[in-house]
PDB file of N, CA and C in Angstrom:
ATOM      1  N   UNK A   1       0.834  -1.183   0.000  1.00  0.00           N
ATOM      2  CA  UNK A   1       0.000   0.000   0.000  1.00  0.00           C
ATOM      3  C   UNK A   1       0.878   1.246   0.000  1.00  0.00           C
ATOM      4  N   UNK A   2       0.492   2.310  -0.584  1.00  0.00           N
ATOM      5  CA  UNK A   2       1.449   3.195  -1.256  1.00  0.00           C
ATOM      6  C   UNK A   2       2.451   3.654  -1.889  1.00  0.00           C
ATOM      7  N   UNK A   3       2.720   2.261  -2.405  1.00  0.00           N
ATOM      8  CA  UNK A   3       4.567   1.797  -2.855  1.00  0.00           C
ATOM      9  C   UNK A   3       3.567   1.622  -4.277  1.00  0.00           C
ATOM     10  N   UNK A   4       2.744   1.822  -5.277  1.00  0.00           N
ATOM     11  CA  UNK A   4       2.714   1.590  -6.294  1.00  0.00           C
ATOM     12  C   UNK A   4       1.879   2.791  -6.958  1.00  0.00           C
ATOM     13  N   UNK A   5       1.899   3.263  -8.324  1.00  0.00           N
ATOM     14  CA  UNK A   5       1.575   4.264  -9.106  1.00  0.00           C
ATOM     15  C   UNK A   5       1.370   3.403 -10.613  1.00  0.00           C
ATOM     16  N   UNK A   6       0.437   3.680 -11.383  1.00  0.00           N
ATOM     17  CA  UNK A   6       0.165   3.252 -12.485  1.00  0.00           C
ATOM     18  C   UNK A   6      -1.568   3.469 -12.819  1.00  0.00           C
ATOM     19  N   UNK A   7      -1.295   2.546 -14.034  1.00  0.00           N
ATOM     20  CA  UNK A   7      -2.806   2.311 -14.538  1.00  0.00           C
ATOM     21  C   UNK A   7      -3.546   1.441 -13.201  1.00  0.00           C
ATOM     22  N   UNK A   8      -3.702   1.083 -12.609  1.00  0.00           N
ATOM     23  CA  UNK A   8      -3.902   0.239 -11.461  1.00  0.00           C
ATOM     24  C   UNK A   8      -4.512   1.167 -10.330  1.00  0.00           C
ATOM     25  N   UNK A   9      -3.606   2.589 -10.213  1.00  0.00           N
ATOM     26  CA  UNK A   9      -4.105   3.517  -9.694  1.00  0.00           C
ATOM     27  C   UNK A   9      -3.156   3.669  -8.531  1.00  0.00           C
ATOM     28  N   UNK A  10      -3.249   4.170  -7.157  1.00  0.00           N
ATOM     29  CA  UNK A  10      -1.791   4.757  -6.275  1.00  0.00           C
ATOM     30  C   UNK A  10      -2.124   3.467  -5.142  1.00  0.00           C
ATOM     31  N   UNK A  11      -3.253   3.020  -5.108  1.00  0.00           N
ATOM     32  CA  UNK A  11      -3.415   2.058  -3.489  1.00  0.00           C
ATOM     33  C   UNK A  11      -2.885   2.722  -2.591  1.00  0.00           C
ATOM     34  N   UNK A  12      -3.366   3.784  -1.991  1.00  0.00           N
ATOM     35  CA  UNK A  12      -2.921   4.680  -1.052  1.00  0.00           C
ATOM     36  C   UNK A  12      -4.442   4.798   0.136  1.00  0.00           C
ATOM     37  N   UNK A  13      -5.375   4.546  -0.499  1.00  0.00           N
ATOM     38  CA  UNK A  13      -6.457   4.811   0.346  1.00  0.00           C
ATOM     39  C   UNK A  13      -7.238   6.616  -0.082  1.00  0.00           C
ATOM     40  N   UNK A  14      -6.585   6.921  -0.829  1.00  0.00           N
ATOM     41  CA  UNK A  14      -7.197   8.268  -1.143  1.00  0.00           C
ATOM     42  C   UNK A  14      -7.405   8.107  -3.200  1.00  0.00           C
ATOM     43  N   UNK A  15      -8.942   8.141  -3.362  1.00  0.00           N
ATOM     44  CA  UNK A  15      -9.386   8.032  -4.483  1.00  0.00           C
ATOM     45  C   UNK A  15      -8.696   9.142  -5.908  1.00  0.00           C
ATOM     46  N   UNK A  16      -8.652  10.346  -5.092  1.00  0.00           N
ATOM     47  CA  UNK A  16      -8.306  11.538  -5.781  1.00  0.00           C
ATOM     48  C   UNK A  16      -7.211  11.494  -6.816  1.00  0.00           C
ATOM     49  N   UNK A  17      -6.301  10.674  -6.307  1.00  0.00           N
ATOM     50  CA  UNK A  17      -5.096  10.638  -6.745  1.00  0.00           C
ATOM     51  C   UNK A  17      -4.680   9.326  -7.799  1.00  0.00           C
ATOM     52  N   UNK A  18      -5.878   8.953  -8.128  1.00  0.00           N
ATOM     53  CA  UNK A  18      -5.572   7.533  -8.563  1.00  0.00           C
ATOM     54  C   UNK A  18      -5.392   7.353 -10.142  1.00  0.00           C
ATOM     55  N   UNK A  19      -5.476   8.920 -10.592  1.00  0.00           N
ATOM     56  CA  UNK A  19      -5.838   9.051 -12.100  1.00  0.00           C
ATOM     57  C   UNK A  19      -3.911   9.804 -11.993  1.00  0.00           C
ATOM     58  N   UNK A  20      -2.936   9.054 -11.423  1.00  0.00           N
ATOM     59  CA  UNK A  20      -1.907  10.292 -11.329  1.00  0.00           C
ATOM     60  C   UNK A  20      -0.799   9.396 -12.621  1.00  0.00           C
ATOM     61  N   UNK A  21      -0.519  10.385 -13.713  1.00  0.00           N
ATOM     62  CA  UNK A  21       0.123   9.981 -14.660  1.00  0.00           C
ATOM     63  C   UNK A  21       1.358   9.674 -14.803  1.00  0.00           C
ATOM     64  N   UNK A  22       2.597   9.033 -15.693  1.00  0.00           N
ATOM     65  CA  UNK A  22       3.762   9.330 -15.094  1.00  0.00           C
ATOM     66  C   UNK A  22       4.486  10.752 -15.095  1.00  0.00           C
ATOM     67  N   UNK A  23       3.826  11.484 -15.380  1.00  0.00           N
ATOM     68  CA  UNK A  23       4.641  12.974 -15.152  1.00  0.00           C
ATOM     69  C   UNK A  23       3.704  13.592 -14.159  1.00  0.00           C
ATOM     70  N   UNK A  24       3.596  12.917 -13.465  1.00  0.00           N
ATOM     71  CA  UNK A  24       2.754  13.581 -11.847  1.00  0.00           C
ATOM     72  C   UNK A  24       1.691  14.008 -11.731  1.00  0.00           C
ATOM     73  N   UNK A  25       0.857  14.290 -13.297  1.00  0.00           N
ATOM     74  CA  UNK A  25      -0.032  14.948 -13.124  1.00  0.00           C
ATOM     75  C   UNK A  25      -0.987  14.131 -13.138  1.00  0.00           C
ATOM     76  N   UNK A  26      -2.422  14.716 -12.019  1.00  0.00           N
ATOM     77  CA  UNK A  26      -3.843  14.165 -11.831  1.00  0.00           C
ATOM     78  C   UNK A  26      -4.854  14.116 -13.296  1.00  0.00           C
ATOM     79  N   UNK A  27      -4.787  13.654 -13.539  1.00  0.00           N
ATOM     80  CA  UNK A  27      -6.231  13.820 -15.037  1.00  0.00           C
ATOM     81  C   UNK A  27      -7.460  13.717 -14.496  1.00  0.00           C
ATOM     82  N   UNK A  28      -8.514  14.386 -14.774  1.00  0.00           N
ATOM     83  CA  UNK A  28      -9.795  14.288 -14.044  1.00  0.00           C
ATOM     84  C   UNK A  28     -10.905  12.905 -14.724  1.00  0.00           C
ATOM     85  N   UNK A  29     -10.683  12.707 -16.219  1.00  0.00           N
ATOM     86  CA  UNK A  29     -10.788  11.801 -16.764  1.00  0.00           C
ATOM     87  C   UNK A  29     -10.192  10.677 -16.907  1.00  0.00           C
ATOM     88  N   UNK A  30     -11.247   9.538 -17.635  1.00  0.00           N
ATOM     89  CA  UNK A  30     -10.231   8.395 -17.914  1.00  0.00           C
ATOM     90  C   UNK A  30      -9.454   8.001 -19.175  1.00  0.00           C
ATOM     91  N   UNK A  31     -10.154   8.826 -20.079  1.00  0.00           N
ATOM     92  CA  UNK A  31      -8.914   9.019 -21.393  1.00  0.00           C
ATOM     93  C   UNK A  31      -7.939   9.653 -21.295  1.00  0.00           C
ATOM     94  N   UNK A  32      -7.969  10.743 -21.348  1.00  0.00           N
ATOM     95  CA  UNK A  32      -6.612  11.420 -20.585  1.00  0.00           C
ATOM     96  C   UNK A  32      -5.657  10.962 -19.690  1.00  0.00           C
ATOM     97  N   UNK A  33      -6.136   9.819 -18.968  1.00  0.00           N
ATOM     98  CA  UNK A  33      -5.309   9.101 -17.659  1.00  0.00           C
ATOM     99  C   UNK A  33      -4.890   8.099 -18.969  1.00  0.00           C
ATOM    100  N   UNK A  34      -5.850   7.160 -19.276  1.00  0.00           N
ATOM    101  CA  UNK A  34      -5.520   6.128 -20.325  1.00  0.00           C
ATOM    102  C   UNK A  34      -4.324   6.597 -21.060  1.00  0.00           C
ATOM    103  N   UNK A  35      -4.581   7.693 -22.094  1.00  0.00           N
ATOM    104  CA  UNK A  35      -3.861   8.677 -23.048  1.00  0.00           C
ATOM    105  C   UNK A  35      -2.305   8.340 -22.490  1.00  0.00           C
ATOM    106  N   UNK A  36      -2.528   8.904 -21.253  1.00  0.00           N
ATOM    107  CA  UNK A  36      -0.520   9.430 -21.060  1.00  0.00           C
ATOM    108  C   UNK A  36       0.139   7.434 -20.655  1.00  0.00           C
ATOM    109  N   UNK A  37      -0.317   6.654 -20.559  1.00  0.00           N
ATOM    110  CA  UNK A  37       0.488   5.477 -20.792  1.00  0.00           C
ATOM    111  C   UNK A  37       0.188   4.886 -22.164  1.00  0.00           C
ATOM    112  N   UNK A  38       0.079   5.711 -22.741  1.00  0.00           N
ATOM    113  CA  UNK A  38      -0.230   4.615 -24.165  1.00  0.00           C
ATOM    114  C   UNK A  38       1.300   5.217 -25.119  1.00  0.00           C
ATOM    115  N   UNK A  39       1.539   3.835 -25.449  1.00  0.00           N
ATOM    116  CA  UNK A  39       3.148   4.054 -26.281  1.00  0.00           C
ATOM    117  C   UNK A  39       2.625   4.755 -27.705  1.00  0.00           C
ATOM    118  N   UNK A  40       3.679   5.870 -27.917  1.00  0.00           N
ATOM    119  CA  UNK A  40       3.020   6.430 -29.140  1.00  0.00           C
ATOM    120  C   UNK A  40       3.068   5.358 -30.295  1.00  0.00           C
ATOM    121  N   UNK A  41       2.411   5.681 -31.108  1.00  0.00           N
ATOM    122  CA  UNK A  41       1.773   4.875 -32.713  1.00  0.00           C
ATOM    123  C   UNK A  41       2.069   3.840 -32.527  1.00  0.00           C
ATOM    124  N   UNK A  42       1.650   2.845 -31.025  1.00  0.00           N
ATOM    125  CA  UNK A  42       1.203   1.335 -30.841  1.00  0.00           C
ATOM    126  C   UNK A  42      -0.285   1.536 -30.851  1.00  0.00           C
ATOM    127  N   UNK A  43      -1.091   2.411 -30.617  1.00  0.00           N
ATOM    128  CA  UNK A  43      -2.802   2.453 -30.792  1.00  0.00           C
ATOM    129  C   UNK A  43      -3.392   3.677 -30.805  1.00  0.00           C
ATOM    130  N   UNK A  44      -4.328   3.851 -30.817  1.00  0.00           N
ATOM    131  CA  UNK A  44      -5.054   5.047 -31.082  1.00  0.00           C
ATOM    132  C   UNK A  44      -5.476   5.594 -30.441  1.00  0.00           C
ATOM    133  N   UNK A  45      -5.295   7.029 -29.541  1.00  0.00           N
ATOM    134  CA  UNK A  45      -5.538   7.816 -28.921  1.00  0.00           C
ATOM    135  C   UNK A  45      -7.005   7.508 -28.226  1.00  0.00           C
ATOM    136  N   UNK A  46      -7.148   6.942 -27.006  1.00  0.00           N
ATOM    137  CA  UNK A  46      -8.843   7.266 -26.248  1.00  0.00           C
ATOM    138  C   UNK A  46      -9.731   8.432 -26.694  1.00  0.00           C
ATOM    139  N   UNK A  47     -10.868   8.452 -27.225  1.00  0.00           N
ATOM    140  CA  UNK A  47     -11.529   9.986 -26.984  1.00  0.00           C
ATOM    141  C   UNK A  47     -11.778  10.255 -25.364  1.00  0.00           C
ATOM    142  N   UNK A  48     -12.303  11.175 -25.197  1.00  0.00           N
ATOM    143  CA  UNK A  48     -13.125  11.504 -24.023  1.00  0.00           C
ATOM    144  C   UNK A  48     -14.287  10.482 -24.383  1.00  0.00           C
ATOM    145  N   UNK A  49     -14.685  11.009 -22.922  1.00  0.00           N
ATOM    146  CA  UNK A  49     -16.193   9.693 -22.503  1.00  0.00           C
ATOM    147  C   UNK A  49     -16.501   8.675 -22.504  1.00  0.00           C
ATOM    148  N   UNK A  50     -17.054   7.379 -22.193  1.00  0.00           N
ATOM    149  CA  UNK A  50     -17.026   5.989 -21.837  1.00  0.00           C
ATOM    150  C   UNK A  50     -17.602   5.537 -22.888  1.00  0.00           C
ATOM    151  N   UNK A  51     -16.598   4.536 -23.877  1.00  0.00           N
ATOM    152  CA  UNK A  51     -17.503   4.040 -24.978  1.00  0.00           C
ATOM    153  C   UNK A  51     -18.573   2.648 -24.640  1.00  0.00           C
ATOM    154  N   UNK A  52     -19.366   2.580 -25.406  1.00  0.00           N
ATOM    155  CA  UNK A  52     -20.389   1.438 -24.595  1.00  0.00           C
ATOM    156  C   UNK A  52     -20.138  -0.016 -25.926  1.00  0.00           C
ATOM    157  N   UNK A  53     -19.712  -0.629 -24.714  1.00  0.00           N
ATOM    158  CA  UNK A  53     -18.728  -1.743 -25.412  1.00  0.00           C
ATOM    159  C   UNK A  53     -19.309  -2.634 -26.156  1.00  0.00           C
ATOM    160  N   UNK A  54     -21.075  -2.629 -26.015  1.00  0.00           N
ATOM    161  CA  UNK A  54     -21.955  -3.666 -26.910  1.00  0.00           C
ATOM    162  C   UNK A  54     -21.866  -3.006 -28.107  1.00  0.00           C
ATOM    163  N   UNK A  55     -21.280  -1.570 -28.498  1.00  0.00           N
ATOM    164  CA  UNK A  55     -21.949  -0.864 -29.617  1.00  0.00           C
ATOM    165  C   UNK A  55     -20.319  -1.443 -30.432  1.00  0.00           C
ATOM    166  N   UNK A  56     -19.277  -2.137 -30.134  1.00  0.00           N
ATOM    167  CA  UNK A  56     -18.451  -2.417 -30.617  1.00  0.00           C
ATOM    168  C   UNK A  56     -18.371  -3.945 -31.005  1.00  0.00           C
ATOM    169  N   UNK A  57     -19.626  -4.594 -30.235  1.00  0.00           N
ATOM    170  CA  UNK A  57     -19.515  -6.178 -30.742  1.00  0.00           C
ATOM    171  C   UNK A  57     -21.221  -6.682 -30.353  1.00  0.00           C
ATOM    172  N   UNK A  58     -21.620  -6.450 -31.575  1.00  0.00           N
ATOM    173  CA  UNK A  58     -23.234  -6.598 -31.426  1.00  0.00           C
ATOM    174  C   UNK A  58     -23.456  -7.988 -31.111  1.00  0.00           C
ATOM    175  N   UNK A  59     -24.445  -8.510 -30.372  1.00  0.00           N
ATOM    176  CA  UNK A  59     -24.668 -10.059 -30.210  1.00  0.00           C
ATOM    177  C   UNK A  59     -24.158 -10.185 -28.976  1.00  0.00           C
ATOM    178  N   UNK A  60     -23.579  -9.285 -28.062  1.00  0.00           N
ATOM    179  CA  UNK A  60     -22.611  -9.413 -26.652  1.00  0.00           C
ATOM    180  C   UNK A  60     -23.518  -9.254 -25.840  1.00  0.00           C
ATOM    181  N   UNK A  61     -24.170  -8.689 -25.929  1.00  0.00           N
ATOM    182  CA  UNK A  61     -24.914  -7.598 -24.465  1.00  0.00           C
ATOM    183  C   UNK A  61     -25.254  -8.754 -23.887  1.00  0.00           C
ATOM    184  N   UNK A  62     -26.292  -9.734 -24.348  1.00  0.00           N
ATOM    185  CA  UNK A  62     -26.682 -10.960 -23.711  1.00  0.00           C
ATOM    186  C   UNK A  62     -25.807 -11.810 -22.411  1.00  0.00           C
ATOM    187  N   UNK A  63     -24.956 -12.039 -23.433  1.00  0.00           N
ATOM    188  CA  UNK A  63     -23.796 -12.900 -22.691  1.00  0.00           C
ATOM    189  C   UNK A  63     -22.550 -11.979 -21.467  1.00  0.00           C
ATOM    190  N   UNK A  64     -22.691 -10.634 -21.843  1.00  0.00           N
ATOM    191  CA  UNK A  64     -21.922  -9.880 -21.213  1.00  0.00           C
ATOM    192  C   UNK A  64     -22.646 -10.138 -19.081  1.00  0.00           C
ATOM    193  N   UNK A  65     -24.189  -9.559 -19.852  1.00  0.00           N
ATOM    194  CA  UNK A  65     -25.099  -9.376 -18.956  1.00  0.00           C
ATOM    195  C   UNK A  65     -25.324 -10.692 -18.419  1.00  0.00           C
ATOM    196  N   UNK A  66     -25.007 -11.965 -18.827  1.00  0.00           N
ATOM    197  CA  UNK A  66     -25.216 -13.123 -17.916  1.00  0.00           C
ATOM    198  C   UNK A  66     -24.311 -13.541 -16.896  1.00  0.00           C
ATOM    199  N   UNK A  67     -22.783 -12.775 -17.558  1.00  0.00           N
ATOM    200  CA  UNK A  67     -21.556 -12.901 -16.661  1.00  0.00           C
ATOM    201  C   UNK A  67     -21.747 -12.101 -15.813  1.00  0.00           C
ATOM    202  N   UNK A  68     -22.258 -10.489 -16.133  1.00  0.00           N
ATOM    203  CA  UNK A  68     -22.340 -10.015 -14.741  1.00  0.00           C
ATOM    204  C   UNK A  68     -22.948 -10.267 -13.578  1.00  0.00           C
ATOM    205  N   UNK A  69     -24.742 -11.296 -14.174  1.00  0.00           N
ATOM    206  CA  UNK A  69     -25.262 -11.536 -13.322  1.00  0.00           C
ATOM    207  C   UNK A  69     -24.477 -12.391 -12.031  1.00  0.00           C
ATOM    208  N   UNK A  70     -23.709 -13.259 -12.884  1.00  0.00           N
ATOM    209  CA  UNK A  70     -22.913 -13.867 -11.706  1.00  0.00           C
ATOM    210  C   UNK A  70     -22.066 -12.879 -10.720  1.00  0.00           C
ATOM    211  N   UNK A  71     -21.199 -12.047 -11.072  1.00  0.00           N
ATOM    212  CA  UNK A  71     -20.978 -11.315 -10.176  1.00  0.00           C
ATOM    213  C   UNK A  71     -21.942 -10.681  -9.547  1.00  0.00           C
ATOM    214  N   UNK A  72     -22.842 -10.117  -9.649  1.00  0.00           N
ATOM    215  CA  UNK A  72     -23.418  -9.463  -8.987  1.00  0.00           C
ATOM    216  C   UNK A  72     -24.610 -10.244  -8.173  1.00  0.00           C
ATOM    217  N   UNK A  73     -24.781 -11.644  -7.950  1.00  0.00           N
ATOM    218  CA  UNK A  73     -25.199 -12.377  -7.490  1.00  0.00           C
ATOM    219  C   UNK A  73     -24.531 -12.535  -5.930  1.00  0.00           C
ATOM    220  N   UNK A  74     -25.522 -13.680  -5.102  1.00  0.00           N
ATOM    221  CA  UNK A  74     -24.897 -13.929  -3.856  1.00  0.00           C
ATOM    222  C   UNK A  74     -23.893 -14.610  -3.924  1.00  0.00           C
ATOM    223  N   UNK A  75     -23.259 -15.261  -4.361  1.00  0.00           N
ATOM    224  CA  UNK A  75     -21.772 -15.530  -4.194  1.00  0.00           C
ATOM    225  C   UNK A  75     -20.360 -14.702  -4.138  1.00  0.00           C
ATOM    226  N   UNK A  76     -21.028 -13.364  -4.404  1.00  0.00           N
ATOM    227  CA  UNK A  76     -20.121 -12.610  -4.602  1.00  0.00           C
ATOM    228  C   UNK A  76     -20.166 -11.456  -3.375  1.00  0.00           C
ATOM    229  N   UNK A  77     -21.420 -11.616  -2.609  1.00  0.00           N
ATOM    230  CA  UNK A  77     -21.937 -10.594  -2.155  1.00  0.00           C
ATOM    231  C   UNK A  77     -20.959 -10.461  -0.736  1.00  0.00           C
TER     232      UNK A  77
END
């Protein structure tokens, strides 16, 4: 606990800080956080805002939504 920094986030116990990049700075978003570890021209820049991941593989939602049910079921609770 507090010995780590990354995509993973600081494990420090304070949320604020968990978007902290390797050049120190906080991003308030998660592309922008995403953005600064991504190796240049290995992939393509995040936009802003949360893309909705069924709209990238139609036929998922079903099966997505059956896995979550398990998590979010009593075995998990």
């Amino acid at each position: 606990s507090g010995q780590v920094r990354g995509l993973c986030g600081t494990f420090n116990g304070d949320q604020r800080d968990d978007f902290t990049t390797p050049a120190g700075d906080v991003e308030p978003g998660v592309a922008a956080f995403a953005n600064a570890f991504r190796a240049a021209g290995a992939c393509p820049a995040l936009r802003p805002g949360v893309p909705e991941p069924c709209d990238a593989f139609p036929g998922s939602r079903e099966r997505a939504e059956a896995a979550c049910a398990l998590l979010m079921g009593p075995a998990f609770q």
